[in-house]
Protein backbone atom coordinates (compact mmCIF):
# COMPACT_ATOMS: atom_id res chain seq x y z
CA UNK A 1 191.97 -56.82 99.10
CA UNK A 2 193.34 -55.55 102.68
CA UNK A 3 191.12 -55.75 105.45
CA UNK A 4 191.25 -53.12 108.10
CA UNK A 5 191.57 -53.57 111.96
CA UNK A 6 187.72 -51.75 112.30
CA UNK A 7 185.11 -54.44 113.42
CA UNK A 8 181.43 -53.02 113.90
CA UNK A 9 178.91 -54.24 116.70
CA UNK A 10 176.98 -57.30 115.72
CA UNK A 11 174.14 -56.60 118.15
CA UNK A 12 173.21 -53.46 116.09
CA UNK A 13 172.42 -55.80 113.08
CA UNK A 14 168.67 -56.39 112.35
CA UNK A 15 168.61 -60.18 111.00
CA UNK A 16 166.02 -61.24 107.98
CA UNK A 17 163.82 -62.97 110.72
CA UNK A 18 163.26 -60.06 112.89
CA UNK A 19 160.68 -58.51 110.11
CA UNK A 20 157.39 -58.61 111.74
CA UNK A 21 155.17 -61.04 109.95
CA UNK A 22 151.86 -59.77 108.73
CA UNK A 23 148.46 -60.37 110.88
CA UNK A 24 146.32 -63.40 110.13
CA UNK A 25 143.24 -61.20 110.98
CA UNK A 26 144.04 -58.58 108.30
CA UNK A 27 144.43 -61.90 106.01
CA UNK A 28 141.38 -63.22 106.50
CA UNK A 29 139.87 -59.96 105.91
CA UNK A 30 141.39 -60.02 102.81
CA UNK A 31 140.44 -63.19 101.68
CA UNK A 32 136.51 -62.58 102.38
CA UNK A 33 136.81 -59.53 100.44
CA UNK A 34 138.37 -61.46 97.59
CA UNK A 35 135.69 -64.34 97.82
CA UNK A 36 133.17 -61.28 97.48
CA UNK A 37 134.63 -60.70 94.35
CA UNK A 38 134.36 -63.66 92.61
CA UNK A 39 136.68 -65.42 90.12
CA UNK A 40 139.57 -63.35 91.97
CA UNK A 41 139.15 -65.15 95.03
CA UNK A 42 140.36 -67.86 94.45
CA UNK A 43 143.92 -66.42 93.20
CA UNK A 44 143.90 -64.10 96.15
CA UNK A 45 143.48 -66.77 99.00
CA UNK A 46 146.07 -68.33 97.03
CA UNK A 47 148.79 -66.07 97.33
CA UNK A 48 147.94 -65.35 100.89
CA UNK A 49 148.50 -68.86 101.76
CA UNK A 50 151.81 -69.08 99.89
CA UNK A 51 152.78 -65.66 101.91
CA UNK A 52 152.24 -67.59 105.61
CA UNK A 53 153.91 -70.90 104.07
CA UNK A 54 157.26 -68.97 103.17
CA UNK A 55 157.22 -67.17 106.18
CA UNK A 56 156.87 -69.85 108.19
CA UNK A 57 159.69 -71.49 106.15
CA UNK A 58 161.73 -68.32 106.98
CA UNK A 59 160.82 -68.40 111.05
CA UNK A 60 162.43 -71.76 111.10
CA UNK A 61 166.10 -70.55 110.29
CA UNK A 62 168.50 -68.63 113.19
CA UNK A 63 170.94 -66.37 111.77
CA UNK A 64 173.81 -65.05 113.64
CA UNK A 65 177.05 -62.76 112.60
CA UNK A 66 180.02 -64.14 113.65
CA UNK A 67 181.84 -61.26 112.25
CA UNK A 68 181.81 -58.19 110.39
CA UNK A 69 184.92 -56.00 109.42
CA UNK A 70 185.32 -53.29 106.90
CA UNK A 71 187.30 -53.97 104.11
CA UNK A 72 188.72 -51.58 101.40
CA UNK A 73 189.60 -52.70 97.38
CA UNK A 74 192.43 -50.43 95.80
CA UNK A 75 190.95 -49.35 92.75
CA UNK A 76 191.76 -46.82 90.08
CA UNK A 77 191.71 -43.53 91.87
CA UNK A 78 191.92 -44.83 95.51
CA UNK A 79 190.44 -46.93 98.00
CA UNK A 80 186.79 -48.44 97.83
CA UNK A 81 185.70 -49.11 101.02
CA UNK A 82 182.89 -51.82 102.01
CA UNK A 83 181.94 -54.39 105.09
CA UNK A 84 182.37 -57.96 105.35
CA UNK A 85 179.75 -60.43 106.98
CA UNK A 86 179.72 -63.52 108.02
CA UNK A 87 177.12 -65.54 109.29
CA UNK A 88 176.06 -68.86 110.20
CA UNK A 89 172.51 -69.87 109.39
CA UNK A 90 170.49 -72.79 111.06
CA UNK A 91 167.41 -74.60 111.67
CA UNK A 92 169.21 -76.45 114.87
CA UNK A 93 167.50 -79.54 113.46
CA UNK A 94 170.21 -80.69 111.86
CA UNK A 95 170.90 -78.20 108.86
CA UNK A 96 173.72 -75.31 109.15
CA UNK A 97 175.34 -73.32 106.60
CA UNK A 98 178.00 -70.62 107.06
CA UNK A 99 177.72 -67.44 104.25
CA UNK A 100 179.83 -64.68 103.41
CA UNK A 101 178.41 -61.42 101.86
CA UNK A 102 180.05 -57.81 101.28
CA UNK A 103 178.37 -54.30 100.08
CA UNK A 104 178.49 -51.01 100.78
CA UNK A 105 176.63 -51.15 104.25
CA UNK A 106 176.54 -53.32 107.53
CA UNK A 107 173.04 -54.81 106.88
CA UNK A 108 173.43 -55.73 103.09
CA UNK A 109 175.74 -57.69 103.78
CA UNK A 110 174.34 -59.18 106.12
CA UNK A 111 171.62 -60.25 104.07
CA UNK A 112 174.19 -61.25 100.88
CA UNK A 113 176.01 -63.19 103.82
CA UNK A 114 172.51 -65.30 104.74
CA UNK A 115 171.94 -65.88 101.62
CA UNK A 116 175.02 -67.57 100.69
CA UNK A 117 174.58 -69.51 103.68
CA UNK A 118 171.15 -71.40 102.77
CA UNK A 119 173.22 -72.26 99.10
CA UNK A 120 175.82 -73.90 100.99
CA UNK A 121 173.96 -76.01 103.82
CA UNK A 122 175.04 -79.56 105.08
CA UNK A 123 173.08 -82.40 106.76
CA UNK A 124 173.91 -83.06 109.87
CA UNK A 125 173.09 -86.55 111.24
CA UNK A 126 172.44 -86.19 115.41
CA UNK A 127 171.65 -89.09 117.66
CA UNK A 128 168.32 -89.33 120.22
CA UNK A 129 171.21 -87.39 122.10
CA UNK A 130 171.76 -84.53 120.54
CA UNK A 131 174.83 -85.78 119.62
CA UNK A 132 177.25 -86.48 117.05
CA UNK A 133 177.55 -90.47 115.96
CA UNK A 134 180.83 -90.50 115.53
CA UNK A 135 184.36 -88.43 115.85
CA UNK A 136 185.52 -86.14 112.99
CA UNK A 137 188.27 -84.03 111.71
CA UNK A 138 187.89 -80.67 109.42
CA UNK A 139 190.31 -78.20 108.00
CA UNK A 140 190.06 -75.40 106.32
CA UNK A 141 193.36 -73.23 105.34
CA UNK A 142 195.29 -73.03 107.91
CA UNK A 143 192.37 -74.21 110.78
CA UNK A 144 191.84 -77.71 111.87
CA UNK A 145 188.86 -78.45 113.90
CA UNK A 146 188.36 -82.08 116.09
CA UNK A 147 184.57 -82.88 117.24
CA UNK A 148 183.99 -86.05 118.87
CA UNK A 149 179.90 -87.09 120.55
CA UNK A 150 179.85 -86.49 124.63
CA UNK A 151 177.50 -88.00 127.14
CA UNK A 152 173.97 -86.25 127.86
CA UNK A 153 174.46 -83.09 129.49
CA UNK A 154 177.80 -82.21 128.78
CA UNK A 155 176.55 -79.19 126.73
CA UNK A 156 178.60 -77.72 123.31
CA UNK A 157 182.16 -77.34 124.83
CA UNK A 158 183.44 -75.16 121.70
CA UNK A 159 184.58 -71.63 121.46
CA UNK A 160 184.55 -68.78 118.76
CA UNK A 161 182.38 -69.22 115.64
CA UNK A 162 182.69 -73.07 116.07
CA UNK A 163 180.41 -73.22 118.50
CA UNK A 164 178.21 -71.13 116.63
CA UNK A 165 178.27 -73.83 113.86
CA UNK A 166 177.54 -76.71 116.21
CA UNK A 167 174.75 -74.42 118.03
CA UNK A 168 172.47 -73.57 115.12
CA UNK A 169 173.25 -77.56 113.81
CA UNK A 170 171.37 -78.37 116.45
CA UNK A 171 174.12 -80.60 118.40
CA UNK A 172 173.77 -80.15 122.22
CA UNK A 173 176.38 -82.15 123.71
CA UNK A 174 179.51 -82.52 121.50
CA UNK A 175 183.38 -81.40 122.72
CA UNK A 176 185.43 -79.54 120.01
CA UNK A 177 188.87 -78.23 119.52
CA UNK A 178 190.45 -75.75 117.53
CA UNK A 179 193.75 -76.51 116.11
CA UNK A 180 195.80 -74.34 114.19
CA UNK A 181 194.52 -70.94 112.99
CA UNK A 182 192.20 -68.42 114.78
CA UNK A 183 190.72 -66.79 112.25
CA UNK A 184 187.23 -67.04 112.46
CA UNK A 185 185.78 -67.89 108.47
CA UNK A 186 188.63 -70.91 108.67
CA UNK A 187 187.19 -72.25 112.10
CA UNK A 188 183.57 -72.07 110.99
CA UNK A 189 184.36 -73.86 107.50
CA UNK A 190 186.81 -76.80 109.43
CA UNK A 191 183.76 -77.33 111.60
CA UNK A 192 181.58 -77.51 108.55
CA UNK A 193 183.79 -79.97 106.58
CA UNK A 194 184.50 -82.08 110.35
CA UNK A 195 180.07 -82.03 109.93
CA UNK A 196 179.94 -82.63 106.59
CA UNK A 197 181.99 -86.15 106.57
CA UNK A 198 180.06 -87.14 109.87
CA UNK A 199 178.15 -90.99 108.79
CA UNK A 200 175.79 -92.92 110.90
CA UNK A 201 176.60 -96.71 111.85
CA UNK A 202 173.90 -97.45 109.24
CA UNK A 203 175.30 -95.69 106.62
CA UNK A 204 178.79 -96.68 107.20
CA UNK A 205 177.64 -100.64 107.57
CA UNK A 206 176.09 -100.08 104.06
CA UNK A 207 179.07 -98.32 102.66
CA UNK A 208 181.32 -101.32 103.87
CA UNK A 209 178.55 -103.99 102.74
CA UNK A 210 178.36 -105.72 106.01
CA UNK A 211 175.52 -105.73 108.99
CA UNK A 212 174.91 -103.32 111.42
CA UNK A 213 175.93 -106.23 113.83
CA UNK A 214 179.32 -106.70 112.69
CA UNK A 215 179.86 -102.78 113.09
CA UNK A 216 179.39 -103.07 117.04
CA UNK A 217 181.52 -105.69 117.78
């Protein structure tokens, strides 16, 4: 597959959390008609309360597009053309994933590209800081990406689509470097491997079998 030099505007994308969610009023409208009804009610209030639970599951993730080219496949007869996505997805509370999706328009795959981000998430451990516990090293290809924790208030000192990782990970003062390649799929997926192998003091002391102690000094 060759990819093309054409990039399309990522502010024209609508992302999955910019569908209005439906009105509790008309919901509880619902719901006393169904209890009206009878036996039905019960299995109606149900599935309206599953409805606000998943959407309120869905509110808590941030999706952004890092990038979106067109791309073409040379098949038998000629070219088939399609677009490229990727996006990182976050609930900046410690969870981040980064997703690729393609089809045969901008916002399908964006959505493919979201989706494969929430089956590929990692755990990110942050300090009462915001921070990172310790420094870390990811590569991916040709990319190598450093992270190390900073002091309160430094901010996310990052660039490109790793900062867009560390962002939506919910990390607020951490200082980053790219090393090696530019592209941007290899710099978000260094960051996520230098965020993936990230381990607390605690987890590290029990790793090792000593105290917590004996890790400070």
């Amino acid at each position: 597959m060759t990819e093309t030099n054409d990039q399309v505007q990522s502010n024209d994308i609508p992302a999955a959390s910019d569908v209005p969610a439906a009105a509790e009023g008309q919901q509880d409208r619902r719901a006393g008609r169904a209890e009206g009804r009878g036996g039905d009610s019960r299995r109606g209030g149900g599935r309206g309360r599953d409805n606000r639970r998943g959407q309120e599951r869905d509110s808590e993730w941030q999706e952004r597009v890092v990038q979106i080219r067109r791309v073409s496949k040379t098949v038998k007869g000629g070219k088939k053309m399609s677009f490229r996505a990727i996006v990182v997805v976050g609930n900046e509370k410690g969870q981040v994933g980064v997703g690729v999706g393609k089809a045969g328009d901008v916002i399908g795959a964006v959505r493919k590209g979201v989706a494969d981000g929430k089956k590929h998430l990692v755990k990110v451990p942050l300090t009462r800081h915001s921070s990172i516990p310790t420094l870390s090293n990811g590569r991916d290809g040709a990319a190598s990406v450093l992270i190390r924790p900073a002091a309160p208030g430094t901010g996310v000192i990052a660039g490109g689509s790793i900062r867009t990782v560390l962002e939506l990970a919910g990390i607020k003062n951490v200082l980053a470097k790219r090393l090696g390649s530019k592209t941007p799929l290899n710099n978000a997926r260094a960051a996520m491997e230098a965020l993936a192998g990230l381990r607390t003091h605690k987890e590290t002391a029990k790793e090792r079998g000593i105290s917590l102690e004996q890790i400070y000094s």
